[in-house]
N, C-alpha and C. Protein backbone atom coordinates (compact mmCIF):
# COMPACT_ATOMS: atom_id res chain seq x y z
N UNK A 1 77.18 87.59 72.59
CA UNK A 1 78.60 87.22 72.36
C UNK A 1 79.22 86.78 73.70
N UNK A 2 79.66 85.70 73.71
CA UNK A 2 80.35 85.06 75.31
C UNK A 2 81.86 86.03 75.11
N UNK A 3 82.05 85.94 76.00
CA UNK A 3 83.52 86.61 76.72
C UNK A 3 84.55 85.27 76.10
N UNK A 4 85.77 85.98 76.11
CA UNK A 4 86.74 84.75 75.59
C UNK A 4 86.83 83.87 76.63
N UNK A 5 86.84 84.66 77.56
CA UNK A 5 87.74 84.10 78.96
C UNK A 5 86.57 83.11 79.34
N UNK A 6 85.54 83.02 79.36
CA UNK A 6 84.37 81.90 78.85
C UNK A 6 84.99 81.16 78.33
N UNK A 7 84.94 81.36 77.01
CA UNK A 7 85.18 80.24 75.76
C UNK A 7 86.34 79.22 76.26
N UNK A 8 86.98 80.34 76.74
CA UNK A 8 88.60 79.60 76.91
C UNK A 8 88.06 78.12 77.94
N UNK A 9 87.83 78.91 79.04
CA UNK A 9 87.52 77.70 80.36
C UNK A 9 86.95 76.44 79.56
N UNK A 10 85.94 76.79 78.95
CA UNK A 10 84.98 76.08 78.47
C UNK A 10 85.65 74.72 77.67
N UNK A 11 86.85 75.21 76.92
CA UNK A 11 87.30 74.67 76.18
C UNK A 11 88.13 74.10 76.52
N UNK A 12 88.86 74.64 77.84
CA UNK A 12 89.93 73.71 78.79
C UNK A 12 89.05 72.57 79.91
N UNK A 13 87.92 73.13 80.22
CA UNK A 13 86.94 72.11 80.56
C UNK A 13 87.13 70.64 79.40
N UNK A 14 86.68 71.23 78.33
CA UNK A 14 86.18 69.67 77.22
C UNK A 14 87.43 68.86 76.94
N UNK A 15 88.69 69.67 76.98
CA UNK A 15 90.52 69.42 76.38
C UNK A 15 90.61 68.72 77.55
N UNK A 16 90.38 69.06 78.72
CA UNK A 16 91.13 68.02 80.04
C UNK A 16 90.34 67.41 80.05
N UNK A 17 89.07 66.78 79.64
CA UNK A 17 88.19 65.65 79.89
C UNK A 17 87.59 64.88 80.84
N UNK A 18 88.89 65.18 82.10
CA UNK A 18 88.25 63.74 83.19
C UNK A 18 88.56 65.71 84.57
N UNK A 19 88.02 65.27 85.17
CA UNK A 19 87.21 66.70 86.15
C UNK A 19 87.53 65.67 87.54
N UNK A 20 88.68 66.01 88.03
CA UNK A 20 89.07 65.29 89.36
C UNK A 20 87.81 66.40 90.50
N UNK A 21 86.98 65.25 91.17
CA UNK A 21 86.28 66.03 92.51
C UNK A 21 86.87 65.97 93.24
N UNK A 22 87.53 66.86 94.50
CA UNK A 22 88.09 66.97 95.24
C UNK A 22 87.65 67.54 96.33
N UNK A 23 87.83 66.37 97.55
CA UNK A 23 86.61 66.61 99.01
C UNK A 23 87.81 66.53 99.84
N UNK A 24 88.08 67.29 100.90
CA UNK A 24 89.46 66.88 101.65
C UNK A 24 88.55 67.59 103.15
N UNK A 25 89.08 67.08 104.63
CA UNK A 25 88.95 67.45 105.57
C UNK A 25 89.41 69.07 105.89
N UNK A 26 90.72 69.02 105.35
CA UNK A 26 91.23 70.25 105.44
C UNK A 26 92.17 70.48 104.50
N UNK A 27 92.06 72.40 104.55
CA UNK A 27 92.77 72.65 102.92
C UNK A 27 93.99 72.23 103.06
N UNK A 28 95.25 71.62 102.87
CA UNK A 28 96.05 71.62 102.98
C UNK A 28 96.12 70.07 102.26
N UNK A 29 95.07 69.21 102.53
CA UNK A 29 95.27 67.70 102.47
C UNK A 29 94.23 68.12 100.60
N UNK A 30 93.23 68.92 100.99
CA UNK A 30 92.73 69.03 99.09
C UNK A 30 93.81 69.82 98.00
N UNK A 31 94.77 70.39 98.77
CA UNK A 31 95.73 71.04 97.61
C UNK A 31 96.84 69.67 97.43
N UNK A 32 96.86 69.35 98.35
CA UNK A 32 98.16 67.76 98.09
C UNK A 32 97.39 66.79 97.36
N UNK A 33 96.22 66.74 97.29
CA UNK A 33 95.11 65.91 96.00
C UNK A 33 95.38 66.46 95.27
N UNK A 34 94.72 67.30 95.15
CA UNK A 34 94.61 68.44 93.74
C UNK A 34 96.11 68.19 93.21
N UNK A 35 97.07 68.66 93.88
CA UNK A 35 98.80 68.75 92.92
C UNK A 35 98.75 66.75 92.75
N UNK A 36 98.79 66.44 93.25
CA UNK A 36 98.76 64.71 93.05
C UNK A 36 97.95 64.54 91.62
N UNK A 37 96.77 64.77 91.70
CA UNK A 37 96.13 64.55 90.34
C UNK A 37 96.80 65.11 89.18
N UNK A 38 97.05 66.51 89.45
CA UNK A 38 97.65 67.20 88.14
C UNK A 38 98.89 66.74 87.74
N UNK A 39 99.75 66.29 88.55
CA UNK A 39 101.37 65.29 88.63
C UNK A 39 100.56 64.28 87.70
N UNK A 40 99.86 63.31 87.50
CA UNK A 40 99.50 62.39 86.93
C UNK A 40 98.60 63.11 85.59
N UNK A 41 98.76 64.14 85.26
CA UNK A 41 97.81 64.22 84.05
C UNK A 41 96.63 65.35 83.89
N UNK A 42 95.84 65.03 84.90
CA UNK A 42 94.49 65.63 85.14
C UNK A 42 94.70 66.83 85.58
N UNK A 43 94.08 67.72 84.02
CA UNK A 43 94.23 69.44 84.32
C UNK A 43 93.08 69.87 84.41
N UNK A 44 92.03 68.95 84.67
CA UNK A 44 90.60 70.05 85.34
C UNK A 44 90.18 69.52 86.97
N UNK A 45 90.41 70.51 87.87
CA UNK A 45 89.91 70.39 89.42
C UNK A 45 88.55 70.36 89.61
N UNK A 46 87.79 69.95 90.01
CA UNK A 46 86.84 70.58 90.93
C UNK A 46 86.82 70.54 92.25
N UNK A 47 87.42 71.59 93.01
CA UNK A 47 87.47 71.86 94.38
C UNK A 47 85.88 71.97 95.00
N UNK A 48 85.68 71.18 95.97
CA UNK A 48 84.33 71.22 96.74
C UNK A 48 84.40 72.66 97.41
N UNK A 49 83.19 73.28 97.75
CA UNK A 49 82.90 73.91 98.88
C UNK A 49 82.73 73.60 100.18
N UNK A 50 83.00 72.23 100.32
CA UNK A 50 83.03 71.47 101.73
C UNK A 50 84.09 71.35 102.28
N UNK A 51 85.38 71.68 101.08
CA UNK A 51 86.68 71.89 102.49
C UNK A 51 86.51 73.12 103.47
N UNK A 52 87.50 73.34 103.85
CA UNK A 52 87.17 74.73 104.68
C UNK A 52 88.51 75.10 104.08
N UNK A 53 87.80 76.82 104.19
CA UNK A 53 88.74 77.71 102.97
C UNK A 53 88.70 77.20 101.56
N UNK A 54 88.18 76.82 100.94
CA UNK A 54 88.01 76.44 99.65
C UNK A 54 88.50 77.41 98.99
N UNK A 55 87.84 78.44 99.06
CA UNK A 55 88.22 79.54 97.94
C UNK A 55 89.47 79.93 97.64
N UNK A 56 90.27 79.39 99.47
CA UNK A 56 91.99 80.16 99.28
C UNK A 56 92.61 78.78 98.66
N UNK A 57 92.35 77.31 98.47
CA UNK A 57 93.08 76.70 97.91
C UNK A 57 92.99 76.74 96.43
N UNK A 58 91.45 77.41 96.07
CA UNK A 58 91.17 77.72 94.62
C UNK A 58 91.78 78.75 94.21
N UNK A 59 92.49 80.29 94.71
CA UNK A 59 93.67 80.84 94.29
C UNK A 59 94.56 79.92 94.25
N UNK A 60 95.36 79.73 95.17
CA UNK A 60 96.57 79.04 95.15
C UNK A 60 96.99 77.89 93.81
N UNK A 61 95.76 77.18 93.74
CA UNK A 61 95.87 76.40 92.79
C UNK A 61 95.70 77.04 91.30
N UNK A 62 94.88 78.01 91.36
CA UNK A 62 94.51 78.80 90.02
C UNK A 62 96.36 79.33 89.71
N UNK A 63 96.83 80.08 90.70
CA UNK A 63 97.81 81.00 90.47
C UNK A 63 99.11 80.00 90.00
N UNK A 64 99.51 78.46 90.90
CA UNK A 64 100.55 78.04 90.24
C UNK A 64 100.18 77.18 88.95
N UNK A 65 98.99 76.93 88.87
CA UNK A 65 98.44 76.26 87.41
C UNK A 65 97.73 76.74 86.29
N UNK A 66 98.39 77.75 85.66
CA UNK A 66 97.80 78.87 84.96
C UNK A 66 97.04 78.05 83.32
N UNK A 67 97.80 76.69 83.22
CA UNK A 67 97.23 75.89 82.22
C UNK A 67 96.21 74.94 82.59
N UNK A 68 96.16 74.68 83.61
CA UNK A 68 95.14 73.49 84.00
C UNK A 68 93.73 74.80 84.15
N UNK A 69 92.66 73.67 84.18
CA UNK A 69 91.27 74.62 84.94
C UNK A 69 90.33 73.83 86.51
N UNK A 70 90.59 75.04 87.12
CA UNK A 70 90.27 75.03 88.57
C UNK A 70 88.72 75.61 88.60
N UNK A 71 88.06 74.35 88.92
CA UNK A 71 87.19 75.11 89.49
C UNK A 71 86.12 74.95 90.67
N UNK A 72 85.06 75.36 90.95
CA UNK A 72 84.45 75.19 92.79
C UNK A 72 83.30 74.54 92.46
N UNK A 73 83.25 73.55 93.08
CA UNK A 73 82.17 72.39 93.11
C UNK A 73 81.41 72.61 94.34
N UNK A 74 79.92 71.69 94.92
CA UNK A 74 78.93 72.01 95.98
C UNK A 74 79.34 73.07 95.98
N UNK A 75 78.94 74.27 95.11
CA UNK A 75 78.51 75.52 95.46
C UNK A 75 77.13 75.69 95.62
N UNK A 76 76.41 76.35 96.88
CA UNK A 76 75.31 75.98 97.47
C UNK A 76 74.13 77.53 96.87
N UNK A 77 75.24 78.34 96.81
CA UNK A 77 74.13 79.85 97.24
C UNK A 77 75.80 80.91 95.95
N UNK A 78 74.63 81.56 96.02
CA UNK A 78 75.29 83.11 95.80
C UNK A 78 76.88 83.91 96.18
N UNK A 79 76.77 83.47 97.68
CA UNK A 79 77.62 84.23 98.52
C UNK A 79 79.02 83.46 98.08
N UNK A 80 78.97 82.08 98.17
CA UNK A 80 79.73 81.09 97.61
C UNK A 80 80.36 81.02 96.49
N UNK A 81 79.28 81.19 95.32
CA UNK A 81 79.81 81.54 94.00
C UNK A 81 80.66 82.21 93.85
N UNK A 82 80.35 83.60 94.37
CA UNK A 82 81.31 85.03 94.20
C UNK A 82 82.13 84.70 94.86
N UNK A 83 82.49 84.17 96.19
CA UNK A 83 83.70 83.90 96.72
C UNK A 83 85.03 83.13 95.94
N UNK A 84 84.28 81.80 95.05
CA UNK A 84 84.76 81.66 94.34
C UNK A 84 85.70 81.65 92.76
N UNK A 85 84.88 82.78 92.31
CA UNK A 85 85.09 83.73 91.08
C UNK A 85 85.94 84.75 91.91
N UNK A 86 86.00 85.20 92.85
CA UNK A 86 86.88 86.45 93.55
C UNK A 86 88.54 85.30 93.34
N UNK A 87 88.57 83.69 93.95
CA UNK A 87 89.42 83.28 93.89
C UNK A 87 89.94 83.14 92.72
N UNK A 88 89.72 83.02 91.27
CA UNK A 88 90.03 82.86 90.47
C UNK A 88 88.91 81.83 89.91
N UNK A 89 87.74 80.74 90.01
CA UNK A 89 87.52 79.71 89.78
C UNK A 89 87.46 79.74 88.39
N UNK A 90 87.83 78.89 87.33
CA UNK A 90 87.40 78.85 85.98
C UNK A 90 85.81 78.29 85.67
N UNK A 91 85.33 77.45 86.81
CA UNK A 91 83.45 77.55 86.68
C UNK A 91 83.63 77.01 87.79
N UNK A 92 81.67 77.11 87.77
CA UNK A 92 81.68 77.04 88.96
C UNK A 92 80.40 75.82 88.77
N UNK A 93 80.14 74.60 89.84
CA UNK A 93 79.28 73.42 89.83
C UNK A 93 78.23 73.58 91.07
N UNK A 94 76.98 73.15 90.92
CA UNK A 94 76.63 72.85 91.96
C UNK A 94 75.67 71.44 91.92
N UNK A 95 75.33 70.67 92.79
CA UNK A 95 74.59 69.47 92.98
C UNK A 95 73.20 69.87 92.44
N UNK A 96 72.86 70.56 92.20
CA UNK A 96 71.09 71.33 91.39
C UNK A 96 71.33 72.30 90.95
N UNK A 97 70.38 72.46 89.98
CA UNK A 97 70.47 74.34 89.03
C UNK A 97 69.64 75.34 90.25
N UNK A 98 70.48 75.87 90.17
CA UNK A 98 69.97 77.36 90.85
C UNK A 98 70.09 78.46 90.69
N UNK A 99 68.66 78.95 89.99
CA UNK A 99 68.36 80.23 89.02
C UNK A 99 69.21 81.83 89.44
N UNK A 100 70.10 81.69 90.63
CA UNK A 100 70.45 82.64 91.00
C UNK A 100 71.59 82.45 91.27
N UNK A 101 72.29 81.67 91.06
CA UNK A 101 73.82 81.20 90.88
C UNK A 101 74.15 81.40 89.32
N UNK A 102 73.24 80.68 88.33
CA UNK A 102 73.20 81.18 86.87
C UNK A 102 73.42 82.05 86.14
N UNK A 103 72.53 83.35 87.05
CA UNK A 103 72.40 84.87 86.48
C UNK A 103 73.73 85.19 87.03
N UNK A 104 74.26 84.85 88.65
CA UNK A 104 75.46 85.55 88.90
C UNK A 104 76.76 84.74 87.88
N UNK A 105 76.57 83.58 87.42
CA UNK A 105 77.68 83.63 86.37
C UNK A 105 77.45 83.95 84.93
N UNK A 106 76.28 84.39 84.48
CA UNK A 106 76.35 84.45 83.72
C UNK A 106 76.86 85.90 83.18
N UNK A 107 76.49 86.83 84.35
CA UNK A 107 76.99 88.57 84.72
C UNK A 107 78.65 88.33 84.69
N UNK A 108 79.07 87.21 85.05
CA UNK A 108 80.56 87.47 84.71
C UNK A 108 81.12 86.22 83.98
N UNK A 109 80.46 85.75 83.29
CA UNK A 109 80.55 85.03 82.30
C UNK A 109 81.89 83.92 83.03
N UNK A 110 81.08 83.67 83.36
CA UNK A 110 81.83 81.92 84.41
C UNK A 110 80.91 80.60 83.72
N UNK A 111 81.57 79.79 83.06
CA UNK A 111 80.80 78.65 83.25
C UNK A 111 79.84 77.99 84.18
N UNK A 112 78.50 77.97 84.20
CA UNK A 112 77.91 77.06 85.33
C UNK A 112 77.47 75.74 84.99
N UNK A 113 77.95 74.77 85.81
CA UNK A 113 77.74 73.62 85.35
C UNK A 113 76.64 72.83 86.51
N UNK A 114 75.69 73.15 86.34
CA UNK A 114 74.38 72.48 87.72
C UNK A 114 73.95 70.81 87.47
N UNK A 115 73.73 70.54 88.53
CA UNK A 115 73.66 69.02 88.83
C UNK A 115 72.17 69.09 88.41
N UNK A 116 72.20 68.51 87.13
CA UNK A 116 70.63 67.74 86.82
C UNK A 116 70.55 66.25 87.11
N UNK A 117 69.41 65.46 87.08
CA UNK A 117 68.90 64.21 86.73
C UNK A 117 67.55 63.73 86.00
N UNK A 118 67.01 65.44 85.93
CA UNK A 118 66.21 64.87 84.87
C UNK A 118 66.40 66.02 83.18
N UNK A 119 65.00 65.36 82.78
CA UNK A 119 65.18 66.24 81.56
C UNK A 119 64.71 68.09 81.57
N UNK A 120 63.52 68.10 82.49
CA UNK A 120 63.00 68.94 83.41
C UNK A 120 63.96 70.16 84.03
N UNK A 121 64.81 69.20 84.30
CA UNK A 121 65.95 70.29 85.09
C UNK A 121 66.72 70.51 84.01
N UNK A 122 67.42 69.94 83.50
CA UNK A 122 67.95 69.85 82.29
C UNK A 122 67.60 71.28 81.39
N UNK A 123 66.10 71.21 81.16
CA UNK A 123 65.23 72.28 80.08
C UNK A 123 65.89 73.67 81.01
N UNK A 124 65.73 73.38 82.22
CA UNK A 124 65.81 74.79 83.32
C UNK A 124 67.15 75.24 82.99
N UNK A 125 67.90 74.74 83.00
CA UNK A 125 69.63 74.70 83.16
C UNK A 125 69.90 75.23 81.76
N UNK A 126 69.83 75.05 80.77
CA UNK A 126 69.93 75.21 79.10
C UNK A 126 69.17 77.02 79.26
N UNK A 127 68.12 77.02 79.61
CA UNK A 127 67.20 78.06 79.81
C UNK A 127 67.83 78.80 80.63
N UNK A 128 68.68 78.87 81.65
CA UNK A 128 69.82 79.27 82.06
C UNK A 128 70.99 79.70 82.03
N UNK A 129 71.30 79.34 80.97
CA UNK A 129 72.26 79.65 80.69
C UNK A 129 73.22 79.06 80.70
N UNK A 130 73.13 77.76 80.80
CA UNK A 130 74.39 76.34 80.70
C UNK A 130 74.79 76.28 80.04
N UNK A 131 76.40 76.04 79.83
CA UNK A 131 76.78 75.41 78.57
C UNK A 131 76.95 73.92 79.10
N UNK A 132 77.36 73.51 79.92
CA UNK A 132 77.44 72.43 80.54
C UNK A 132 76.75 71.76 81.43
N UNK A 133 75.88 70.62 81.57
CA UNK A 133 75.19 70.39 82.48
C UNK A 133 76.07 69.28 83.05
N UNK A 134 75.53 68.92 84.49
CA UNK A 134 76.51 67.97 85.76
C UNK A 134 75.55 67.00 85.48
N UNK A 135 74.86 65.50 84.79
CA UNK A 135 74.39 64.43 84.85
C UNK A 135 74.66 63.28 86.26
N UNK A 136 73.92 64.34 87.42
CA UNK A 136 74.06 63.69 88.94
C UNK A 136 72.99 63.15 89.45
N UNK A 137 73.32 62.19 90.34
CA UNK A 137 74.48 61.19 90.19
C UNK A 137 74.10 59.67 89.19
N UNK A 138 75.46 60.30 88.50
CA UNK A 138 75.50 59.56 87.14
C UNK A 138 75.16 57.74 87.09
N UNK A 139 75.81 57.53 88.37
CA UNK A 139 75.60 56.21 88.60
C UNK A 139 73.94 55.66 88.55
N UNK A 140 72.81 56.15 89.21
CA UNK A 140 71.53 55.82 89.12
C UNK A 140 71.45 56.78 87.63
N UNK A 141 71.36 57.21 86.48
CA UNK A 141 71.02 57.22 85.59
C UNK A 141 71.85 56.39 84.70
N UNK A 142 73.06 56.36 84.43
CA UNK A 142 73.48 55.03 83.65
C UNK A 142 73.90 56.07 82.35
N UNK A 143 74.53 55.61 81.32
CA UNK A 143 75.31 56.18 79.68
C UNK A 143 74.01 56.31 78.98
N UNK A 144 73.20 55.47 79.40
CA UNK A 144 72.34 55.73 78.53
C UNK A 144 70.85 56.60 78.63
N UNK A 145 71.32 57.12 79.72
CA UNK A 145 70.69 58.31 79.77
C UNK A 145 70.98 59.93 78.94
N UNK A 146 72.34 59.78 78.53
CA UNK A 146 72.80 61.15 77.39
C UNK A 146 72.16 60.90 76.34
N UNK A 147 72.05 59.59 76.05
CA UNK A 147 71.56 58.96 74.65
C UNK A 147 70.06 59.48 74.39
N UNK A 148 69.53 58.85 75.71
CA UNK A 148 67.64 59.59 75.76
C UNK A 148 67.92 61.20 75.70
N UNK A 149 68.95 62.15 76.00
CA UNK A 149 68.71 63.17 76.47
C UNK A 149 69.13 63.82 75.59
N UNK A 150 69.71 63.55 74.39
CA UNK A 150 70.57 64.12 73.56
C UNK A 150 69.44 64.04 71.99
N UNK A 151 68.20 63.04 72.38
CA UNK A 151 67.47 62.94 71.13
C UNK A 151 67.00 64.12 71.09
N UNK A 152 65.73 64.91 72.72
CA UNK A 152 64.94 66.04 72.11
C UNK A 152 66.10 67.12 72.18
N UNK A 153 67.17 66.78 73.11
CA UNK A 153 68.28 68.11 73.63
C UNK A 153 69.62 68.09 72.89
N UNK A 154 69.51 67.90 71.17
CA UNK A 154 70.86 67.69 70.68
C UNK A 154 72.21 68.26 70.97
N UNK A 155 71.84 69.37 71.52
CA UNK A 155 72.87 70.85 71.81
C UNK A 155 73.20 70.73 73.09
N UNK A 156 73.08 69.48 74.21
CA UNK A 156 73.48 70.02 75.79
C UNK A 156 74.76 69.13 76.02
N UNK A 157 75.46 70.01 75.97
CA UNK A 157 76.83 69.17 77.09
C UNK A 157 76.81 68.74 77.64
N UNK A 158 76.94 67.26 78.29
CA UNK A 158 76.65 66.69 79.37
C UNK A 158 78.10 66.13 79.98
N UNK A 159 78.58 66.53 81.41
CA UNK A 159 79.46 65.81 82.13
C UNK A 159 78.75 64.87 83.64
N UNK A 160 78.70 63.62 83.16
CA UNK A 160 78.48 62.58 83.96
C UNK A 160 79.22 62.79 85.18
N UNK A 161 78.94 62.51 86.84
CA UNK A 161 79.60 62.61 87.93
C UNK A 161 79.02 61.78 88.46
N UNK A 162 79.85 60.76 89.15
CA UNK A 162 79.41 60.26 90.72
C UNK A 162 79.04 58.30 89.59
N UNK A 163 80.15 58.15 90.28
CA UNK A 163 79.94 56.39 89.91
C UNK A 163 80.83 56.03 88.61
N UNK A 164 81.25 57.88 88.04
CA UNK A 164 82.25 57.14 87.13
C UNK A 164 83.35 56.24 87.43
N UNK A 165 84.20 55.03 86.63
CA UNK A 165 85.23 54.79 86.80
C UNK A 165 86.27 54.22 85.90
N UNK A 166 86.99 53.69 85.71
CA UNK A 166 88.24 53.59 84.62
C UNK A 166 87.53 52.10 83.65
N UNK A 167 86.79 51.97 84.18
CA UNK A 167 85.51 50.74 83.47
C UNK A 167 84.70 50.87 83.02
N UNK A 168 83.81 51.86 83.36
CA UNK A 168 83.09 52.29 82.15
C UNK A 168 83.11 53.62 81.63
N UNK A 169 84.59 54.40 81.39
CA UNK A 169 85.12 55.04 81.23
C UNK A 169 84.34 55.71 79.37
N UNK A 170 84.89 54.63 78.98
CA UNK A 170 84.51 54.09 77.49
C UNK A 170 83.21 54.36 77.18
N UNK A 171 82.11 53.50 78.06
CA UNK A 171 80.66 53.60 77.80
C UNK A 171 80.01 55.16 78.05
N UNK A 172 80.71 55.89 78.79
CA UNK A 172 80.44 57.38 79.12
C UNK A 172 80.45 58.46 77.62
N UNK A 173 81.60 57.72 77.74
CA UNK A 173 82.32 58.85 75.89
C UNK A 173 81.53 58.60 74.75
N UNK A 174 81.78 57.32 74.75
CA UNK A 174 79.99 56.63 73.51
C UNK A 174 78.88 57.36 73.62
N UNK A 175 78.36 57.28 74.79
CA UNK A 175 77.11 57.53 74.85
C UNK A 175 76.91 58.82 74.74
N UNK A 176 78.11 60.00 74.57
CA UNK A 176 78.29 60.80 74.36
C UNK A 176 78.26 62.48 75.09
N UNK A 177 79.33 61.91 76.50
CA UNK A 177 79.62 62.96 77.11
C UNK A 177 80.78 64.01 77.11
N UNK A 178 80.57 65.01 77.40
CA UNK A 178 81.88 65.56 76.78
C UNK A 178 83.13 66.04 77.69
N UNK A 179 82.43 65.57 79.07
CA UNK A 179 83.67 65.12 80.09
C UNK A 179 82.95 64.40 80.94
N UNK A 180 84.25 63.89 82.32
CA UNK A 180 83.54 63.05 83.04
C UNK A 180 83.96 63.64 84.45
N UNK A 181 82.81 63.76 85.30
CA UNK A 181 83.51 64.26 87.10
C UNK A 181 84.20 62.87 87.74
N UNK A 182 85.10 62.65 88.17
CA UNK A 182 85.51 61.74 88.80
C UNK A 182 85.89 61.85 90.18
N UNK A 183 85.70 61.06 91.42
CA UNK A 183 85.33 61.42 92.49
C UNK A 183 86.80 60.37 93.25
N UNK A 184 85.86 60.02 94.02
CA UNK A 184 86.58 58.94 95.21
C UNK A 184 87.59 57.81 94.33
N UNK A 185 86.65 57.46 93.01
CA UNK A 185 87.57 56.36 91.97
C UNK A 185 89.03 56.90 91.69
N UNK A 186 89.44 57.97 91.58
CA UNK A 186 90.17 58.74 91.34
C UNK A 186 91.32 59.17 92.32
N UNK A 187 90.33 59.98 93.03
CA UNK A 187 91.10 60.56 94.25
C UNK A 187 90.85 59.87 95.90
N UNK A 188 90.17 59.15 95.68
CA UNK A 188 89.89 58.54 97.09
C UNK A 188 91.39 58.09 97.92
N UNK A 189 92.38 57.47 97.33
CA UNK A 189 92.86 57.23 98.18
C UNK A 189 94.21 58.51 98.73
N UNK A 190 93.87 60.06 98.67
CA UNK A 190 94.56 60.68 99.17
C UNK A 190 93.75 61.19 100.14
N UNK A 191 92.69 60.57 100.56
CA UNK A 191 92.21 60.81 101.99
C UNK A 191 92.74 60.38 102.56
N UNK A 192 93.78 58.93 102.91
CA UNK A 192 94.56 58.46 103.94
C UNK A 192 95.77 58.69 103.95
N UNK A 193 96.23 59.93 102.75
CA UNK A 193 97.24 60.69 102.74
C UNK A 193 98.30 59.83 101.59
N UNK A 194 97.54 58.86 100.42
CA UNK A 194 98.60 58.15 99.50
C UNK A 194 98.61 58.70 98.32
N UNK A 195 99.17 59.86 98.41
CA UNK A 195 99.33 60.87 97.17
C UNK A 195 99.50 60.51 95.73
N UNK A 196 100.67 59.50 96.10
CA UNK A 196 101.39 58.27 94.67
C UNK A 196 100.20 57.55 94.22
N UNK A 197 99.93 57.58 94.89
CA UNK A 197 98.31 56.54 94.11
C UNK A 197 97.57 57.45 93.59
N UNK A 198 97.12 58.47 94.31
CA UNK A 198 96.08 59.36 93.25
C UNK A 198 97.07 59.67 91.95
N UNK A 199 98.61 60.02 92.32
CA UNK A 199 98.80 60.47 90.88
C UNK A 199 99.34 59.29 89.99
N UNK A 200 99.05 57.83 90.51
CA UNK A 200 98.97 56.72 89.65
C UNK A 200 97.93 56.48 89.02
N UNK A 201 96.48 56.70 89.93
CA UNK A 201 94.87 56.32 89.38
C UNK A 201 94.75 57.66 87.61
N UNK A 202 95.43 59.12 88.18
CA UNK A 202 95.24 59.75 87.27
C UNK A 202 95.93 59.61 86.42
N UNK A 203 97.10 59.14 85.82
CA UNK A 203 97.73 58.30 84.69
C UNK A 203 96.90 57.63 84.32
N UNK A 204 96.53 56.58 84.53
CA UNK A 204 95.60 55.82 84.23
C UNK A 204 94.39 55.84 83.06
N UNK A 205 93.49 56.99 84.11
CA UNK A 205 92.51 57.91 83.82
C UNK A 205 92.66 58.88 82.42
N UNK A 206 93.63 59.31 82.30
CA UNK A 206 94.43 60.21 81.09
C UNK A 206 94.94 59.41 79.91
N UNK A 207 95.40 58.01 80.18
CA UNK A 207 96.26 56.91 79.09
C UNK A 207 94.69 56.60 78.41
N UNK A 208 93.62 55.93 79.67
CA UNK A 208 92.17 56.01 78.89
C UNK A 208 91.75 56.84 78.14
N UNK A 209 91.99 57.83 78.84
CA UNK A 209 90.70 58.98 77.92
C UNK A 209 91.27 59.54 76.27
N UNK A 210 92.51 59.23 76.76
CA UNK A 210 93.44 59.31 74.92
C UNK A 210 93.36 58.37 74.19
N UNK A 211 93.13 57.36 74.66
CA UNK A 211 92.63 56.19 73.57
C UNK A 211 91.31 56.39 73.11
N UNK A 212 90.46 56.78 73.97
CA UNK A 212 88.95 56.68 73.62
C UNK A 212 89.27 57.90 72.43
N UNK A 213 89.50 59.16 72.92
CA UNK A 213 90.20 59.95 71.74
C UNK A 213 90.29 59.87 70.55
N UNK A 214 91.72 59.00 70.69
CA UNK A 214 92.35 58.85 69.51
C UNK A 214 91.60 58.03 68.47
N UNK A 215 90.35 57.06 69.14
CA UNK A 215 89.68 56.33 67.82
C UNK A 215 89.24 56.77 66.69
C-alpha cells in the first residue's frame, strides 16, 4: 500500500505536467527562477543539487508553495537524498538509477524518478521501485522512443528531459509521456537575471500543455 503523501506528489507531479529544471550559480538567483516560473504557471520544480544550499531553497520553496511540487534533481548519492527529504522535497531525480537512492525513497515513500536511456535501465528502475522514470537525455532518444518502450513496458511513466521545447511539446504528449522536464528552454534566460521572461516562457509552456489536454 503506497503512503498518501506518495500518491499525492505523484499526482501533483502528472497535474503540473511541465517540471521546470532549475540550475542557478547561487541560491538566491534559483529561488528568483523557481518563483518566476511558478508566477507564470509552472507548479512542479526541480531544484538541482548543483546549486549550493539546495536543500535550504527546497524548504523555503516547499514552505511558501504548499500547492505546487518541489522537488531535488542531480541527486548523486544517499547523503543528498536525505538532505533533501529532511527539506521537504516532494521527489527526488537523479541523472541514473541508483539502487540505493531507491530503497532510501522508497523507506519513506518519496517518489524516485532516475535518469534512464535504455530499456535495461528502465527494467532496473520499475524493479525499483519507480513510479516514474526520467527518459535522459531526451533529445538523443527522440518521442519515439516511449512508443518502443511502452510496447514490452505498458505500465512505466515516462517524463522526457533535456531537449524538450514549446515545439515539440505536442510530439512528447503523443508519444505518450506523462510529463515533461524542461530545462534552459524554459528557464534559461534567468541566468542573466530576466525573471519576466522565464515567467513569460512559462505561460507559454502551461497555455500549451492545456491545449494538448484539452483534446
Amino acid at each position: 500500500m503506497m503512503s498518501m503523501n506518495r500518491v499525492q506528489n505523484l499526482n501533483k507531479i502528472a497535474d503540473a505536467g511541465i517540471i521546470a529544471v532549475v540550475r542557478a550559480d547561487t541560491p538566491e538567483k534559483a529561488e528568483a527562477i523557481s518563483k518566476a516560473a511558478i508566477k507564470g504557471g509552472v507548479m512542479g520544480i526541480e531544484l538541482t543539487f548543483t546549486v549550493p544550499h539546495a536543500d535550504q531553497v527546497i524548504a523555503k520553496l516547499t514552505e511558501e508553495l504548499p500547492d505546487g511540487v518541489i522537488g531535488a534533481g542531480t541527486v548523486l548519492d544517499v547523503t543528498s537524498a536525505r538532505l533533501a527529504m529532511m527539506a521537504g522535497a516532494g521527489y527526488i531525480v537523479s541523472p541514473t538509477f541508483d539502487p540505493d537512492i531507491a530503497k532510501l525513497c522508497n523507506l519513506y515513500q518519496i517518489p524516485y524518478l532516475p535518469g534512464c536511456s535504455s530499456m535495461t535501465e528502465m527494467q532496473r528502475a520499475l524493479e525499483g521501485g519507480s513510479d516514474i522514470v526520467k527518459l535522459f537525455p531526451a533529445s538523443v532518444a527522440g518521442p519515439g522512443m516511449i512508443k518502443a518502450v511502452h510496447a514490452p513496458f505498458p505500465q512505466i511513466n515516462i517524463m522526457p528531459t533535456g531537449g524538450v521545447n514549446l515545439d515539440n511539446l505536442q510530439e512528447w504528449f503523443d508519444a505518450g509521456a506523462v510529463c515533461v522536464g524542461a530545462g534552459g528552454n524554459l528557464v534559461g534566460p534567468g541566468e542573466t537575471g530576466d525573471y519576466a521572461q522565464v515567467t513569460e516562457n512559462a505561460k507559454e509552456y502551461i497555455k500549451k500543455f492545456k491545449e494538448i489536454k484539452s483534446k
